[in-house]
N, C-alpha and C. Protein backbone atom coordinates (compact mmCIF):
# COMPACT_ATOMS: atom_id res chain seq x y z
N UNK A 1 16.05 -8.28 16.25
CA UNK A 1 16.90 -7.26 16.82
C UNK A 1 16.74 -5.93 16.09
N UNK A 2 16.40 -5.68 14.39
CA UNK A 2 16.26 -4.64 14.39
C UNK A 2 15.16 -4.02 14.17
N UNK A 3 14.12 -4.76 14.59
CA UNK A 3 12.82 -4.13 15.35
C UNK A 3 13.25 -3.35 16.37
N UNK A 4 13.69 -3.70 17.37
CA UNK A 4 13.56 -3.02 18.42
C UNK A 4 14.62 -2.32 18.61
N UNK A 5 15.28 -2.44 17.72
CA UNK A 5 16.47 -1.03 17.86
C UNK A 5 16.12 0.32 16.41
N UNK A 6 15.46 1.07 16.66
CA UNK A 6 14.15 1.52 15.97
C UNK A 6 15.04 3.00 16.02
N UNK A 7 15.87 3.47 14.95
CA UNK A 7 16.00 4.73 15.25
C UNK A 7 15.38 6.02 14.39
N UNK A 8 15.00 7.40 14.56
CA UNK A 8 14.90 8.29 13.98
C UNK A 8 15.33 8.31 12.16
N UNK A 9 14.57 8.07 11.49
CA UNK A 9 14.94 8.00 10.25
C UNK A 9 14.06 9.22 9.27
N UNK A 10 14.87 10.08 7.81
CA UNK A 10 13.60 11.06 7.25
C UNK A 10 13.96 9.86 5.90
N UNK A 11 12.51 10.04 5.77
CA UNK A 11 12.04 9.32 4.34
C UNK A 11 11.60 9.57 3.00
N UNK A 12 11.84 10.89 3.15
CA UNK A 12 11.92 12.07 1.67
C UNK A 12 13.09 11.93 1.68
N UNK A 13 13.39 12.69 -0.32
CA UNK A 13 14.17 12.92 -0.30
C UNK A 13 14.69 14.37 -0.15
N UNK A 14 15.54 14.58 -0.58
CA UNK A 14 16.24 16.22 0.18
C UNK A 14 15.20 17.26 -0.44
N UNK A 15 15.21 17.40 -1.74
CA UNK A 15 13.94 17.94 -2.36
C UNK A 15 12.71 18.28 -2.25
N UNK A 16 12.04 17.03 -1.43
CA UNK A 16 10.54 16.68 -1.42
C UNK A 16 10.64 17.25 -0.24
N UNK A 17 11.91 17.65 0.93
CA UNK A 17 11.77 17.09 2.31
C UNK A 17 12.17 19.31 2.62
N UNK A 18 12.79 19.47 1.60
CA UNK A 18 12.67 21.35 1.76
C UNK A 18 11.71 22.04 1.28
N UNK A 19 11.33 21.10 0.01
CA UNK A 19 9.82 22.21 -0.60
C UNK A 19 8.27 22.01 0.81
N UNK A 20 8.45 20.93 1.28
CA UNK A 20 7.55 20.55 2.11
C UNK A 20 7.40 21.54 3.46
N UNK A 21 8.64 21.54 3.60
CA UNK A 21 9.56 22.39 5.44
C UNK A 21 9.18 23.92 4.60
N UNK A 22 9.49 24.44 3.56
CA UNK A 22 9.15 25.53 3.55
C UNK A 22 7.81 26.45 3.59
N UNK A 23 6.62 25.25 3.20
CA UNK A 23 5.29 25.57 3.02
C UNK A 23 4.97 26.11 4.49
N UNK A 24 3.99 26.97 4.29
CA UNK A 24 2.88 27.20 5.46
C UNK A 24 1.72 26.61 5.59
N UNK A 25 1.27 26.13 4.45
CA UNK A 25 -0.50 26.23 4.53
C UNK A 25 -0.30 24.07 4.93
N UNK A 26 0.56 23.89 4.66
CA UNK A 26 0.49 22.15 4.28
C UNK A 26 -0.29 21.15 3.36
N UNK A 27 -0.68 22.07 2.35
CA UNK A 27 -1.31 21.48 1.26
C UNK A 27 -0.56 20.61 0.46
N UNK A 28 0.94 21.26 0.51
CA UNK A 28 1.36 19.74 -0.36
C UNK A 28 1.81 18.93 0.25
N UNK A 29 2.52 19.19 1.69
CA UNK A 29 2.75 17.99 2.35
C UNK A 29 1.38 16.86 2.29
N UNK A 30 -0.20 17.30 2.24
CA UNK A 30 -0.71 16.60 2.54
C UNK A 30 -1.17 15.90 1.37
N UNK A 31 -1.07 16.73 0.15
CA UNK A 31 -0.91 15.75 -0.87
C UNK A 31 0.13 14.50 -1.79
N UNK A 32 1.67 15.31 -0.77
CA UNK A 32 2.24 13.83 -1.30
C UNK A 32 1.86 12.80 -0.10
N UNK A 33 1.61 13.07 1.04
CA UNK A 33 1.12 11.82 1.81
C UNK A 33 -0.46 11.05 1.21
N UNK A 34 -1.07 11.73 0.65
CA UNK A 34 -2.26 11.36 -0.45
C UNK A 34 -2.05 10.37 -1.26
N UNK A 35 -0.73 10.91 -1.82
CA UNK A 35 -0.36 10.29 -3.11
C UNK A 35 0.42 9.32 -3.10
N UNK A 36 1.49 8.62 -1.57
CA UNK A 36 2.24 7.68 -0.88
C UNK A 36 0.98 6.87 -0.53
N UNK A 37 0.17 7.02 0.27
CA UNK A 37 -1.10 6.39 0.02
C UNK A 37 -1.70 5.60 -1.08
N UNK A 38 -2.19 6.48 -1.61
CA UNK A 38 -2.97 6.14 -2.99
C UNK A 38 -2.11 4.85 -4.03
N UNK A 39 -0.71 5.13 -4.04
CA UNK A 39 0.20 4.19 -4.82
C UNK A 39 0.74 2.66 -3.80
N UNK A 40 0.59 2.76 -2.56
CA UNK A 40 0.84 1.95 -1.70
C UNK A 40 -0.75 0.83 -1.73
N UNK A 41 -2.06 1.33 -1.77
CA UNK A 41 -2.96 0.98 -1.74
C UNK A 41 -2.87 -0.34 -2.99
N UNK A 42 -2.72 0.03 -4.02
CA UNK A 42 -2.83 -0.57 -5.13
C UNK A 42 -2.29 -2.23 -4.96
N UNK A 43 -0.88 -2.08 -5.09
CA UNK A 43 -0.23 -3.56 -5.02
C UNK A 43 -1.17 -4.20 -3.77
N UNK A 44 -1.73 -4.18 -2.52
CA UNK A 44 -2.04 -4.58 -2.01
C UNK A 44 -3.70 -4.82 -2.26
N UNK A 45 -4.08 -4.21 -3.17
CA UNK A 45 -5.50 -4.79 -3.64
C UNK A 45 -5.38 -5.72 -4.43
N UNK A 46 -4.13 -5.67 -5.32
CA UNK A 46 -4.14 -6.22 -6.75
C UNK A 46 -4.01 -7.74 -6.29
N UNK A 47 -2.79 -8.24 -4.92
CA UNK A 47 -2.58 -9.22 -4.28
C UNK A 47 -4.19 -9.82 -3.64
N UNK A 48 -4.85 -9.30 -3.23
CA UNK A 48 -6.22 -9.75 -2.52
C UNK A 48 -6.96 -10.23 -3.56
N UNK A 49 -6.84 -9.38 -4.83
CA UNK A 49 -7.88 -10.10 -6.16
C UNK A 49 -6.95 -11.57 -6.59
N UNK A 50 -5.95 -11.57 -6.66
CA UNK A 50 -5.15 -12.60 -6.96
C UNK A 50 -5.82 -13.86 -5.87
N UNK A 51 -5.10 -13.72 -4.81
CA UNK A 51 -5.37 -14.63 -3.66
C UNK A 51 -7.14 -15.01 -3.83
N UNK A 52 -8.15 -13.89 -3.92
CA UNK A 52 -9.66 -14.45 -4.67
C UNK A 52 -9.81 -15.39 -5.36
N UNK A 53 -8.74 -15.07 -6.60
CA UNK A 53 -9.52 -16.06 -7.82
C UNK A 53 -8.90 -16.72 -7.51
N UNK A 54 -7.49 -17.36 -7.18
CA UNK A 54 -6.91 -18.55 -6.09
C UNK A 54 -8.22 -19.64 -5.38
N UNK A 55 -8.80 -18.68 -4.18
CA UNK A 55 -9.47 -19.05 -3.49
C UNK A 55 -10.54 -19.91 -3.87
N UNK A 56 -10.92 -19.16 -5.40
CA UNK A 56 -12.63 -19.42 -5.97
C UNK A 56 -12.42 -20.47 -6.97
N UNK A 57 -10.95 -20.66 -7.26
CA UNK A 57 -10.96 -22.04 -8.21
C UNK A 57 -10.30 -23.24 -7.73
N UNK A 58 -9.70 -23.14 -6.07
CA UNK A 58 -9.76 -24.34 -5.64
C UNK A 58 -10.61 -24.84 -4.38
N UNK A 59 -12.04 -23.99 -4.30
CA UNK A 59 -12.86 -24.55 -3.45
C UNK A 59 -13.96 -24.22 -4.28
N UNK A 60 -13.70 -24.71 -5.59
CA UNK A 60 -15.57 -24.39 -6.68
C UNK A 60 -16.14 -25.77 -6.65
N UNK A 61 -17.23 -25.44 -6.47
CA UNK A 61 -17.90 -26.53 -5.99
C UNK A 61 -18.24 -27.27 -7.79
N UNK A 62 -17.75 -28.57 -7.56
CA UNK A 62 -17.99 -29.30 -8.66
C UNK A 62 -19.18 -29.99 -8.85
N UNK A 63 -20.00 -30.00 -10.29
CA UNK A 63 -21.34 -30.65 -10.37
C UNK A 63 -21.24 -32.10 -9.92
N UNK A 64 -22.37 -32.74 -9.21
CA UNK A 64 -22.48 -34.01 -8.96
C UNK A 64 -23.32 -34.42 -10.75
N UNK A 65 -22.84 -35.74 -10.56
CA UNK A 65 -23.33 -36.72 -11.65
C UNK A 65 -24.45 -36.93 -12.22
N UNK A 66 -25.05 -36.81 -13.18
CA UNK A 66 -26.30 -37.64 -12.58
C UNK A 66 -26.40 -39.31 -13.52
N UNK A 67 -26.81 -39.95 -12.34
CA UNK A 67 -26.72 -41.40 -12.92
C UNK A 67 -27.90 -41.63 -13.72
């Protein structure tokens, strides 16, 4: 239900959200969206290397014997 009741929300804060509204050129708006990026990226790599070495030490192929 509150998926689809989806309303208008700002996600700065008051600060980030007037120095931004006042610019012309949009250079820093486009660098804190750079930089919301750039820090969002991370945890979600760090989880994929995790889930890897997960992956690579319970399907490692074990030596056969030799008799």
């Amino acid at each position: 239900m509150i998926l689809l009741n989806s309303i208008a929300t700002s996600a700065q804060c008051a600060m980030c959200r007037a120095a931004l509204e006042s610019e012309d050129g949009g250079n820093k708006a486009e660098a804190i969206n750079n930089g919301i990026v750039y820090l969002m990226a991370f945890p979600y790599i760090m989880v994929a290397i995790v889930f890897y070495v997960v992956y690579r030490m319970k399907y490692k192929k074990k030596p056969k014997a030799i008799d």
